[in-house]
C-alpha atoms as a PDB file:
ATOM      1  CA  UNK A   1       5.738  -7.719 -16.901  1.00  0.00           C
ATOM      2  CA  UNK A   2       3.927  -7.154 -14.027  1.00  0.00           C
ATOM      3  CA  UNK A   3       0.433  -6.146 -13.786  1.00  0.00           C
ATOM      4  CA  UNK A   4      -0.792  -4.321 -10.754  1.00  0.00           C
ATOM      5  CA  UNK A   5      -4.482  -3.760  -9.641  1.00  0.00           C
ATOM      6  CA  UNK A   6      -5.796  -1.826  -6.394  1.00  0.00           C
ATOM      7  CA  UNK A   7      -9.090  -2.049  -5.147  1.00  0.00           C
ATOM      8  CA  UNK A   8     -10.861  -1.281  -1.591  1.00  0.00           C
ATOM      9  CA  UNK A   9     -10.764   2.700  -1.495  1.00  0.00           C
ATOM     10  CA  UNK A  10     -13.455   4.613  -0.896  1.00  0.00           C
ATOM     11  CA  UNK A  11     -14.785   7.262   1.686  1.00  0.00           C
ATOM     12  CA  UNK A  12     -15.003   6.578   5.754  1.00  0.00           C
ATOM     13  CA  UNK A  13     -15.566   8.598   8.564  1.00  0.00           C
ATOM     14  CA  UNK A  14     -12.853   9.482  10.765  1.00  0.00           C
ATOM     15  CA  UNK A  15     -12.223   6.804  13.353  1.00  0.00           C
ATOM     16  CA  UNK A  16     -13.316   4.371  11.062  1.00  0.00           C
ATOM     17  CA  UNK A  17     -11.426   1.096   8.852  1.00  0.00           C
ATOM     18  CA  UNK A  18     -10.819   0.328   5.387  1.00  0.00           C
ATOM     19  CA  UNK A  19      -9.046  -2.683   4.052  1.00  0.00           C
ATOM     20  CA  UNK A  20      -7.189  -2.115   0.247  1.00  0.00           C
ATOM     21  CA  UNK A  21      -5.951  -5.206  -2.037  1.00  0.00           C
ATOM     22  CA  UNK A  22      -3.444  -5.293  -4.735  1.00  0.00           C
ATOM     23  CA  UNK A  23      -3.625  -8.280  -6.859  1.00  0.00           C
ATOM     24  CA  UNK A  24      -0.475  -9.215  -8.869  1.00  0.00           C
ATOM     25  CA  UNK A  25      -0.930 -10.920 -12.514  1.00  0.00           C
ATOM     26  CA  UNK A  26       1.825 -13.529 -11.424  1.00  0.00           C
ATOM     27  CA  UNK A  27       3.375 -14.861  -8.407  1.00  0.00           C
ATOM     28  CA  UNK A  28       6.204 -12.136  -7.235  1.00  0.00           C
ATOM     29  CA  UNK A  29       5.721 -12.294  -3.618  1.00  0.00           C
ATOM     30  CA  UNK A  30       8.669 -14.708  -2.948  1.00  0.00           C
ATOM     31  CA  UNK A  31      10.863 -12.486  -5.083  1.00  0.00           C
ATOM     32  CA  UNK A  32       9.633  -8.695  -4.733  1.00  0.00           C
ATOM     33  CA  UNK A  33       9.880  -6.152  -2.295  1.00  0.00           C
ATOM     34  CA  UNK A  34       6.102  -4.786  -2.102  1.00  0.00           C
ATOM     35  CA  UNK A  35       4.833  -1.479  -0.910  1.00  0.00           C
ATOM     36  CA  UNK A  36       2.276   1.162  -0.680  1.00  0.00           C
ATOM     37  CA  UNK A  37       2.704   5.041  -1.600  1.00  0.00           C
ATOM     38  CA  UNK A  38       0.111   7.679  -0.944  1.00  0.00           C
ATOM     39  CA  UNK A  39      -0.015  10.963  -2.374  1.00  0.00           C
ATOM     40  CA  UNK A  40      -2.236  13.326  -1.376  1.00  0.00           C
ATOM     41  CA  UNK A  41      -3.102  16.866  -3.378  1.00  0.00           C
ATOM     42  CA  UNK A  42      -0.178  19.256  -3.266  1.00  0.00           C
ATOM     43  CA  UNK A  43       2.034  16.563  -1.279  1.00  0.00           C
ATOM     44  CA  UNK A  44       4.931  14.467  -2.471  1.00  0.00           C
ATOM     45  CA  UNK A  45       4.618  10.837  -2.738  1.00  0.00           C
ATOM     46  CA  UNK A  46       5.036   9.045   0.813  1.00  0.00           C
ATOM     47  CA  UNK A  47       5.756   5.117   1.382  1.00  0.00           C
ATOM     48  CA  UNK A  48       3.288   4.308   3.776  1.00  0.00           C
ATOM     49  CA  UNK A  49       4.116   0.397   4.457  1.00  0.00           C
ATOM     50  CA  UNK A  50       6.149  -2.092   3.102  1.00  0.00           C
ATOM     51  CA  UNK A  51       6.925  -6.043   3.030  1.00  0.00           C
ATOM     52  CA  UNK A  52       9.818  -7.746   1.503  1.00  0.00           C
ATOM     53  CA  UNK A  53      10.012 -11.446   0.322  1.00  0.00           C
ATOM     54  CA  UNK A  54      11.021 -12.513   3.541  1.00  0.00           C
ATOM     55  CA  UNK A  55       7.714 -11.183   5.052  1.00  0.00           C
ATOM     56  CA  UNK A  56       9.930  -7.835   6.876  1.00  0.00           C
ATOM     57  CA  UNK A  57       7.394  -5.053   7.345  1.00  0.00           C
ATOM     58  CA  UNK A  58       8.498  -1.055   7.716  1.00  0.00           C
ATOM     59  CA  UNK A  59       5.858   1.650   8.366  1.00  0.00           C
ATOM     60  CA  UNK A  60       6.360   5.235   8.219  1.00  0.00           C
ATOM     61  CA  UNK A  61       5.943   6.849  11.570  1.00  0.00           C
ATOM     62  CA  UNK A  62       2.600   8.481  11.378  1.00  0.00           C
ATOM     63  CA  UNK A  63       0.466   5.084  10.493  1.00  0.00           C
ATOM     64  CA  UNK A  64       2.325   2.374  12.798  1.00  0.00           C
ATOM     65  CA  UNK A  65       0.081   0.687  15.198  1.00  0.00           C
ATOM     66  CA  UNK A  66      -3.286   1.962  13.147  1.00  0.00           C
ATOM     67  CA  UNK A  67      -2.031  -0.021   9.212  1.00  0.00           C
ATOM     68  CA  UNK A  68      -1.108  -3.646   8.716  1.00  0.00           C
ATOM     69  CA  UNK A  69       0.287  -4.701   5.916  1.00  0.00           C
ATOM     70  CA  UNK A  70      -0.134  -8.074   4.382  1.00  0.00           C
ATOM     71  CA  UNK A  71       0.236 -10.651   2.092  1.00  0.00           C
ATOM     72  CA  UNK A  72      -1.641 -13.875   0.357  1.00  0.00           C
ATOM     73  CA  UNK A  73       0.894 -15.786  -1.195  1.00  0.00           C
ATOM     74  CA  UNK A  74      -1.542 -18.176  -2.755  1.00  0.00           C
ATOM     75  CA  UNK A  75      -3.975 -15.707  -4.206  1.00  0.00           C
ATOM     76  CA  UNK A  76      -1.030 -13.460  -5.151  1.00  0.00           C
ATOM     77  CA  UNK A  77      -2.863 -10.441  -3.446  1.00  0.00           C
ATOM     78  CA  UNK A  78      -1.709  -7.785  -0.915  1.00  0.00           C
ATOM     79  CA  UNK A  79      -3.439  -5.915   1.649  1.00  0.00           C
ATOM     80  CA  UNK A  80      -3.097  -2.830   4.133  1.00  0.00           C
ATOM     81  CA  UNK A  81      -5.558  -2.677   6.477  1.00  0.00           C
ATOM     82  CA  UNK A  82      -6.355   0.602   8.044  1.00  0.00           C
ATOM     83  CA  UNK A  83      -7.251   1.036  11.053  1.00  0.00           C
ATOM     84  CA  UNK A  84      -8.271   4.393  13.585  1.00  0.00           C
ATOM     85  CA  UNK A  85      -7.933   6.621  10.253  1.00  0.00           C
ATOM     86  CA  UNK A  86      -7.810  10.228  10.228  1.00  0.00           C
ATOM     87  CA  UNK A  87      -8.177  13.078   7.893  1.00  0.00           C
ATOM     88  CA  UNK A  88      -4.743  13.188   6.665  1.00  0.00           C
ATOM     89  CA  UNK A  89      -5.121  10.011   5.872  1.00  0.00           C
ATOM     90  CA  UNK A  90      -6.660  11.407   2.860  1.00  0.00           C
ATOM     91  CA  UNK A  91      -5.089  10.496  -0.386  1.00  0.00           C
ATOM     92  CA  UNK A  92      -4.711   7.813  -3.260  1.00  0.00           C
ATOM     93  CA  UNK A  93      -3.293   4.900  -2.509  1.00  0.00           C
ATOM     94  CA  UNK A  94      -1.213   2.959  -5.259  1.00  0.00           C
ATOM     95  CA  UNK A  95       0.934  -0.452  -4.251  1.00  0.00           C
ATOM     96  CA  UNK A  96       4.204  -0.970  -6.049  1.00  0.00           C
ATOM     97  CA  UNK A  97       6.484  -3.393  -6.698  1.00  0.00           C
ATOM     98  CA  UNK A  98      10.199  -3.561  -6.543  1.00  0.00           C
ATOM     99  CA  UNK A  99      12.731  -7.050  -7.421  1.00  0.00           C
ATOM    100  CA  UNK A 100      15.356  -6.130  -4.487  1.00  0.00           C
ATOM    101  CA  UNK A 101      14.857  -5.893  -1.031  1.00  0.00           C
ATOM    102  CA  UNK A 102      13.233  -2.835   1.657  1.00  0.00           C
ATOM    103  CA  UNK A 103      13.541   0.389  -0.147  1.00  0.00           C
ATOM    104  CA  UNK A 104      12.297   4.331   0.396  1.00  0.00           C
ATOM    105  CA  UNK A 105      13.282   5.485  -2.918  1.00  0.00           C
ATOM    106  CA  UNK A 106      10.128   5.253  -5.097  1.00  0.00           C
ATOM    107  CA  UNK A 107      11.647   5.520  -8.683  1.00  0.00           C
ATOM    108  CA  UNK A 108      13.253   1.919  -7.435  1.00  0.00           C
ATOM    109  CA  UNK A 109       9.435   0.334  -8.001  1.00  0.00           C
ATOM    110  CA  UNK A 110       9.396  -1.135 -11.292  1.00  0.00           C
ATOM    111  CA  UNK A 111       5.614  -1.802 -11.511  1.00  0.00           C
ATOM    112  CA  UNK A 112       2.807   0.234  -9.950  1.00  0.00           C
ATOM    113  CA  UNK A 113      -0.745  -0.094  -9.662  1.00  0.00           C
ATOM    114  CA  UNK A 114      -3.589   2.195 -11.176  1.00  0.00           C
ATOM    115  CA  UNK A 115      -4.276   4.227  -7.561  1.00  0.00           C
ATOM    116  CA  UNK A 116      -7.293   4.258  -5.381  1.00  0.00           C
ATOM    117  CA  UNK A 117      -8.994   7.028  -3.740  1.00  0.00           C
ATOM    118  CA  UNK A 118      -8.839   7.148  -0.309  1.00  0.00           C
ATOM    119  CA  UNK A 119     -11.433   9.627   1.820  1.00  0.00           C
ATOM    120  CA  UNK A 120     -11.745  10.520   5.469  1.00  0.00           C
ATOM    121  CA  UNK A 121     -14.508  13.191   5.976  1.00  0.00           C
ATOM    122  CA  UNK A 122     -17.100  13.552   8.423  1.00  0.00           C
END
Protein backbone atom coordinates (compact mmCIF):
# COMPACT_ATOMS: atom_id res chain seq x y z
CA UNK A 1 0.00 0.00 0.00
CA UNK A 2 0.63 3.28 -0.82
CA UNK A 3 -0.19 6.25 1.13
CA UNK A 4 -0.65 9.55 -0.56
CA UNK A 5 -0.71 13.08 1.08
CA UNK A 6 -1.18 16.62 -0.73
CA UNK A 7 -0.47 19.73 0.78
CA UNK A 8 0.25 23.47 -0.59
CA UNK A 9 -3.36 24.57 -1.86
CA UNK A 10 -4.87 27.42 -0.96
CA UNK A 11 -6.27 30.75 -2.52
CA UNK A 12 -4.01 33.29 -4.88
CA UNK A 13 -4.74 36.03 -6.94
CA UNK A 14 -4.68 35.70 -10.53
CA UNK A 15 -1.19 36.13 -11.91
CA UNK A 16 0.13 34.81 -8.93
CA UNK A 17 2.24 31.13 -7.82
CA UNK A 18 1.56 28.29 -5.72
CA UNK A 19 3.78 25.33 -5.18
CA UNK A 20 1.74 21.74 -4.10
CA UNK A 21 3.66 18.55 -2.54
CA UNK A 22 2.66 15.01 -2.45
CA UNK A 23 4.55 12.97 -0.06
CA UNK A 24 4.59 9.16 -0.62
CA UNK A 25 4.70 6.71 2.60
CA UNK A 26 7.52 4.68 0.73
CA UNK A 27 9.95 5.10 -1.96
CA UNK A 28 7.91 4.54 -5.47
CA UNK A 29 9.50 7.13 -7.50
CA UNK A 30 11.98 4.75 -9.28
CA UNK A 31 9.08 2.43 -10.01
CA UNK A 32 5.75 4.59 -10.49
CA UNK A 33 4.39 6.66 -13.01
CA UNK A 34 3.22 9.89 -10.93
CA UNK A 35 0.67 12.48 -11.80
CA UNK A 36 -1.65 15.21 -10.95
CA UNK A 37 -5.58 15.39 -11.75
CA UNK A 38 -7.73 18.41 -11.16
CA UNK A 39 -11.31 18.51 -11.07
CA UNK A 40 -13.07 21.40 -10.89
CA UNK A 41 -17.12 21.75 -9.98
CA UNK A 42 -19.27 20.36 -12.76
CA UNK A 43 -16.01 19.27 -14.83
CA UNK A 44 -14.57 15.84 -15.43
CA UNK A 45 -11.35 14.89 -13.99
CA UNK A 46 -8.29 16.33 -16.12
CA UNK A 47 -4.46 15.08 -15.86
CA UNK A 48 -2.76 18.16 -15.52
CA UNK A 49 1.10 16.91 -15.41
CA UNK A 50 2.83 13.89 -15.20
CA UNK A 51 6.43 12.19 -14.55
CA UNK A 52 7.37 8.66 -15.04
CA UNK A 53 10.29 6.75 -13.32
CA UNK A 54 12.55 7.75 -15.85
CA UNK A 55 11.94 11.47 -14.95
CA UNK A 56 9.60 11.95 -18.66
CA UNK A 57 7.24 14.85 -18.02
CA UNK A 58 3.72 15.39 -20.18
CA UNK A 59 1.51 18.46 -19.57
CA UNK A 60 -1.84 19.00 -20.86
CA UNK A 61 -1.98 21.86 -23.26
CA UNK A 62 -3.54 24.61 -21.30
CA UNK A 63 -0.78 24.66 -18.26
CA UNK A 64 2.62 24.02 -20.29
CA UNK A 65 5.13 26.69 -19.85
CA UNK A 66 3.15 28.19 -16.54
CA UNK A 67 3.39 24.25 -14.22
CA UNK A 68 6.52 22.26 -13.48
CA UNK A 69 6.36 19.19 -12.27
CA UNK A 70 8.84 17.59 -9.99
CA UNK A 71 10.29 15.17 -7.98
CA UNK A 72 12.55 14.54 -4.61
CA UNK A 73 13.68 11.19 -4.77
CA UNK A 74 15.25 11.31 -1.37
CA UNK A 75 12.41 12.84 0.56
CA UNK A 76 9.97 10.73 -1.49
CA UNK A 77 7.89 13.97 -2.23
CA UNK A 78 6.46 15.47 -5.47
CA UNK A 79 5.78 18.86 -6.52
CA UNK A 80 3.94 21.03 -9.30
CA UNK A 81 4.74 24.34 -9.20
CA UNK A 82 2.36 26.81 -10.64
CA UNK A 83 3.17 29.48 -12.15
CA UNK A 84 1.11 32.75 -14.09
CA UNK A 85 -2.27 31.02 -12.75
CA UNK A 86 -5.58 31.91 -13.86
CA UNK A 87 -9.13 31.49 -12.88
CA UNK A 88 -9.73 28.26 -14.46
CA UNK A 89 -7.13 27.15 -12.76
CA UNK A 90 -9.61 26.75 -10.10
CA UNK A 91 -10.08 23.31 -8.76
CA UNK A 92 -8.77 20.48 -6.34
CA UNK A 93 -5.80 19.12 -6.98
CA UNK A 94 -5.12 15.34 -6.02
CA UNK A 95 -1.60 13.48 -7.19
CA UNK A 96 -1.85 9.83 -8.10
CA UNK A 97 0.11 7.10 -8.54
CA UNK A 98 0.32 4.46 -11.16
CA UNK A 99 3.16 1.11 -11.31
CA UNK A 100 3.49 1.31 -15.34
CA UNK A 101 4.65 3.92 -17.36
CA UNK A 102 2.92 7.64 -18.91
CA UNK A 103 -0.75 7.17 -18.85
CA UNK A 104 -4.15 9.51 -19.49
CA UNK A 105 -6.53 7.02 -18.30
CA UNK A 106 -7.18 7.86 -14.61
CA UNK A 107 -8.86 4.57 -13.35
CA UNK A 108 -5.07 3.20 -14.25
CA UNK A 109 -3.83 5.17 -10.78
CA UNK A 110 -3.80 2.71 -8.15
CA UNK A 111 -3.27 5.13 -5.20
CA UNK A 112 -4.51 8.71 -4.89
CA UNK A 113 -4.08 11.38 -2.54
CA UNK A 114 -6.78 13.12 -0.23
CA UNK A 115 -7.20 16.46 -2.75
CA UNK A 116 -6.35 20.03 -2.12
CA UNK A 117 -8.23 23.06 -2.84
CA UNK A 118 -6.97 25.15 -5.26
CA UNK A 119 -8.39 29.06 -5.60
CA UNK A 120 -7.75 31.84 -8.07
CA UNK A 121 -9.99 34.90 -7.27
CA UNK A 122 -9.33 38.42 -7.21
Amino acid sequence: QVQLVESGGGLVQPGGSLRLSCAASRTIFTIYTMGWYRQAPGKQRELVATITSGGNTNYVDSVKGRFTISRDNAKNTMYLQMNSLKLEDTAVYYCAARNGGYSDYFPSYEYWGQGTQVTVSS
